[in-house]
C-alpha atoms as a PDB file:
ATOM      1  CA  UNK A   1       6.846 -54.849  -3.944  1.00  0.00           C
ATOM      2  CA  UNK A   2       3.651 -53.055  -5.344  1.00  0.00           C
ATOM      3  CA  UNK A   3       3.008 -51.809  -1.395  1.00  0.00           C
ATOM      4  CA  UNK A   4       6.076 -50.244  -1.706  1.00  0.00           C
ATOM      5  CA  UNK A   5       5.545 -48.252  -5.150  1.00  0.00           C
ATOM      6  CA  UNK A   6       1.887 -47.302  -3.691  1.00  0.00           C
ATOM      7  CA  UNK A   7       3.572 -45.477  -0.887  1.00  0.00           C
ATOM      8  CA  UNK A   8       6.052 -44.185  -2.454  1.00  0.00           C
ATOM      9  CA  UNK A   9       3.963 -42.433  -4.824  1.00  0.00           C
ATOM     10  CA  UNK A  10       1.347 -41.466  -2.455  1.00  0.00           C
ATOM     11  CA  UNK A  11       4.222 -39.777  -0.314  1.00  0.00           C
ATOM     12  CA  UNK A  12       5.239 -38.151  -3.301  1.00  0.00           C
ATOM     13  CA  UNK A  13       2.281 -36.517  -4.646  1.00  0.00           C
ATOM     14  CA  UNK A  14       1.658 -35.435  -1.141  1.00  0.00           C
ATOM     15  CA  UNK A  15       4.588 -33.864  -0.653  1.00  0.00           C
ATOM     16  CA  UNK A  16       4.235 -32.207  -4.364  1.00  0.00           C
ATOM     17  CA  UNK A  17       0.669 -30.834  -3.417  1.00  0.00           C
ATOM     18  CA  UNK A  18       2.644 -29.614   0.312  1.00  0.00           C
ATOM     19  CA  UNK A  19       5.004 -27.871  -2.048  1.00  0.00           C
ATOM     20  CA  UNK A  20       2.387 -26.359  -4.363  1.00  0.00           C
ATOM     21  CA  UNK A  21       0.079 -25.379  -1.498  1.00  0.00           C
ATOM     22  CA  UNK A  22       3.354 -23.386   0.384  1.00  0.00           C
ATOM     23  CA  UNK A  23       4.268 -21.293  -3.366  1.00  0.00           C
ATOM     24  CA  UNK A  24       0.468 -20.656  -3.911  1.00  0.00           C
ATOM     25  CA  UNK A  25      -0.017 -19.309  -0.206  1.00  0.00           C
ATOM     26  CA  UNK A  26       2.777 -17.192  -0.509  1.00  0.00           C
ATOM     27  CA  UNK A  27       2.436 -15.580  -3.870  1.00  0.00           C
ATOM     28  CA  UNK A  28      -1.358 -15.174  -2.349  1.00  0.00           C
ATOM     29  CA  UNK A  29       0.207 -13.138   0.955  1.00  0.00           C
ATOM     30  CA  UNK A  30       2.760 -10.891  -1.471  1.00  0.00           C
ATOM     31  CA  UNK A  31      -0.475 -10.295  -3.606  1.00  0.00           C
ATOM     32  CA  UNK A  32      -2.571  -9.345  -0.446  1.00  0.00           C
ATOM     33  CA  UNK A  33       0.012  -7.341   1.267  1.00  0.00           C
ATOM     34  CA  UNK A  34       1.059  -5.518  -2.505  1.00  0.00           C
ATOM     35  CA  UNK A  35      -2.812  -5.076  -2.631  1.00  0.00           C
ATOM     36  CA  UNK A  36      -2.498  -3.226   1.093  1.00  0.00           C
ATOM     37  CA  UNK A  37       0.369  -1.183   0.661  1.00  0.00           C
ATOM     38  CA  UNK A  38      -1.225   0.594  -3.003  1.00  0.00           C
ATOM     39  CA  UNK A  39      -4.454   1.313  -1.144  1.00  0.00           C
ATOM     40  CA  UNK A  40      -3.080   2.718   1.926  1.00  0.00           C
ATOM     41  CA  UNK A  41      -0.684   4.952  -0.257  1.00  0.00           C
ATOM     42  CA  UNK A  42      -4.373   5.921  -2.535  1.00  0.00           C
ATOM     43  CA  UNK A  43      -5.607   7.330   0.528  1.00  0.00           C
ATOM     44  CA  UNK A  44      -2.338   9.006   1.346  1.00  0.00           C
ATOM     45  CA  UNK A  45      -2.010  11.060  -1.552  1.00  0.00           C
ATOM     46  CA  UNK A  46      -6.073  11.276  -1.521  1.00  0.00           C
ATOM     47  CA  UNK A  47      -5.687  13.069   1.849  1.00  0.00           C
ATOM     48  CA  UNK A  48      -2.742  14.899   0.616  1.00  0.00           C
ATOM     49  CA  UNK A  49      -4.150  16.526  -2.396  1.00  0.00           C
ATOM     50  CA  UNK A  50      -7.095  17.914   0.191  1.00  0.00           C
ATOM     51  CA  UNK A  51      -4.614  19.488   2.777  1.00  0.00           C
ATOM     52  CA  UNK A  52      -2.830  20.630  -0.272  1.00  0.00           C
ATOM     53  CA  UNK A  53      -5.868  21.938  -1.693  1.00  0.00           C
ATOM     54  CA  UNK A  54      -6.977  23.474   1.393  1.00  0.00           C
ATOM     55  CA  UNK A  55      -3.817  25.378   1.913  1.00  0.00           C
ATOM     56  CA  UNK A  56      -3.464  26.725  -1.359  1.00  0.00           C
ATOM     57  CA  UNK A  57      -7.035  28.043  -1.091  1.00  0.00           C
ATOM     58  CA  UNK A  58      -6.564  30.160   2.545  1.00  0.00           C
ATOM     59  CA  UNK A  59      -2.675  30.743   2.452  1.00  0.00           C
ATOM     60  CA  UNK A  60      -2.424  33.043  -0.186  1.00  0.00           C
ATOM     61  CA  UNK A  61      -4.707  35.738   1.117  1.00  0.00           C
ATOM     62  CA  UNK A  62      -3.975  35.429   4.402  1.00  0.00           C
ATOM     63  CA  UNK A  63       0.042  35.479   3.949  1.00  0.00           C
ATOM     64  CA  UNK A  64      -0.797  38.165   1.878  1.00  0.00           C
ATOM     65  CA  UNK A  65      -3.056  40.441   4.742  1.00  0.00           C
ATOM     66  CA  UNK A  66      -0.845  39.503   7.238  1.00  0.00           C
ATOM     67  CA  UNK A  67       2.477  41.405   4.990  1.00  0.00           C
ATOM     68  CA  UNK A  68      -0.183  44.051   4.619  1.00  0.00           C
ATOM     69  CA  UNK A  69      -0.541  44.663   8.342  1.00  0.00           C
ATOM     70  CA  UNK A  70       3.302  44.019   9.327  1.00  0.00           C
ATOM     71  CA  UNK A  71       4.987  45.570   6.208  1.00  0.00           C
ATOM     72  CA  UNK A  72       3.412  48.702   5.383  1.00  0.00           C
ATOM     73  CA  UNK A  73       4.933  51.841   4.081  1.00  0.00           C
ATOM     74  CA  UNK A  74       4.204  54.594   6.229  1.00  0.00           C
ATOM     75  CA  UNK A  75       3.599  57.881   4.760  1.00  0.00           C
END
C-alpha cells in the first residue's frame, strides 16, 4: 500500500511540474513574440520619420519650382 501512494504522488508532481513547465513556456513565447512585434514596429516608425523627414525637406521647393516653370503668368 505505501508503493502505491509513492507512485501516485510521484506521477502527480510530475505531471504538476509538466503543467507548470507548458504555462511558463508559453507566457515565455507571448513575451518573446510581444518583445518582436514592438521592435519591428520601433524601426518602422524609425524609418518612417526619416522618409518623412526627407520629403518634407526637398518637396517643398521643388513642388514649388516646378509650379514656377508650369504656371507662370505671362506678360
Amino acid at each position: 500500500m505505501r508503493y502505491i501512494y509513492i507512485v501516485t504522488s510521484v506521477v502527480t508532481v510530475v505531471i504538476c511540474a509538466y503543467t507548470v513547465g507548458v504555462h511558463v513556456g508559453r507566457a515565455r513565447a507571448r513575451a518573446d513574440a510581444l518583445s518582436a512585434g514592438l521592435q519591428t514596429r520601433i524601426y518602422l516608425l524609425k524609418q518612417m520619420e526619416n522618409i518623412n523627414a526627407e520629403v518634407v525637406s526637398h518637396s517643398a521647393a521643388d513642388i514649388r519650382n516646378v509650379l514656377r516653370e508650369k504656371y507662370t503668368i505671362v506678360d
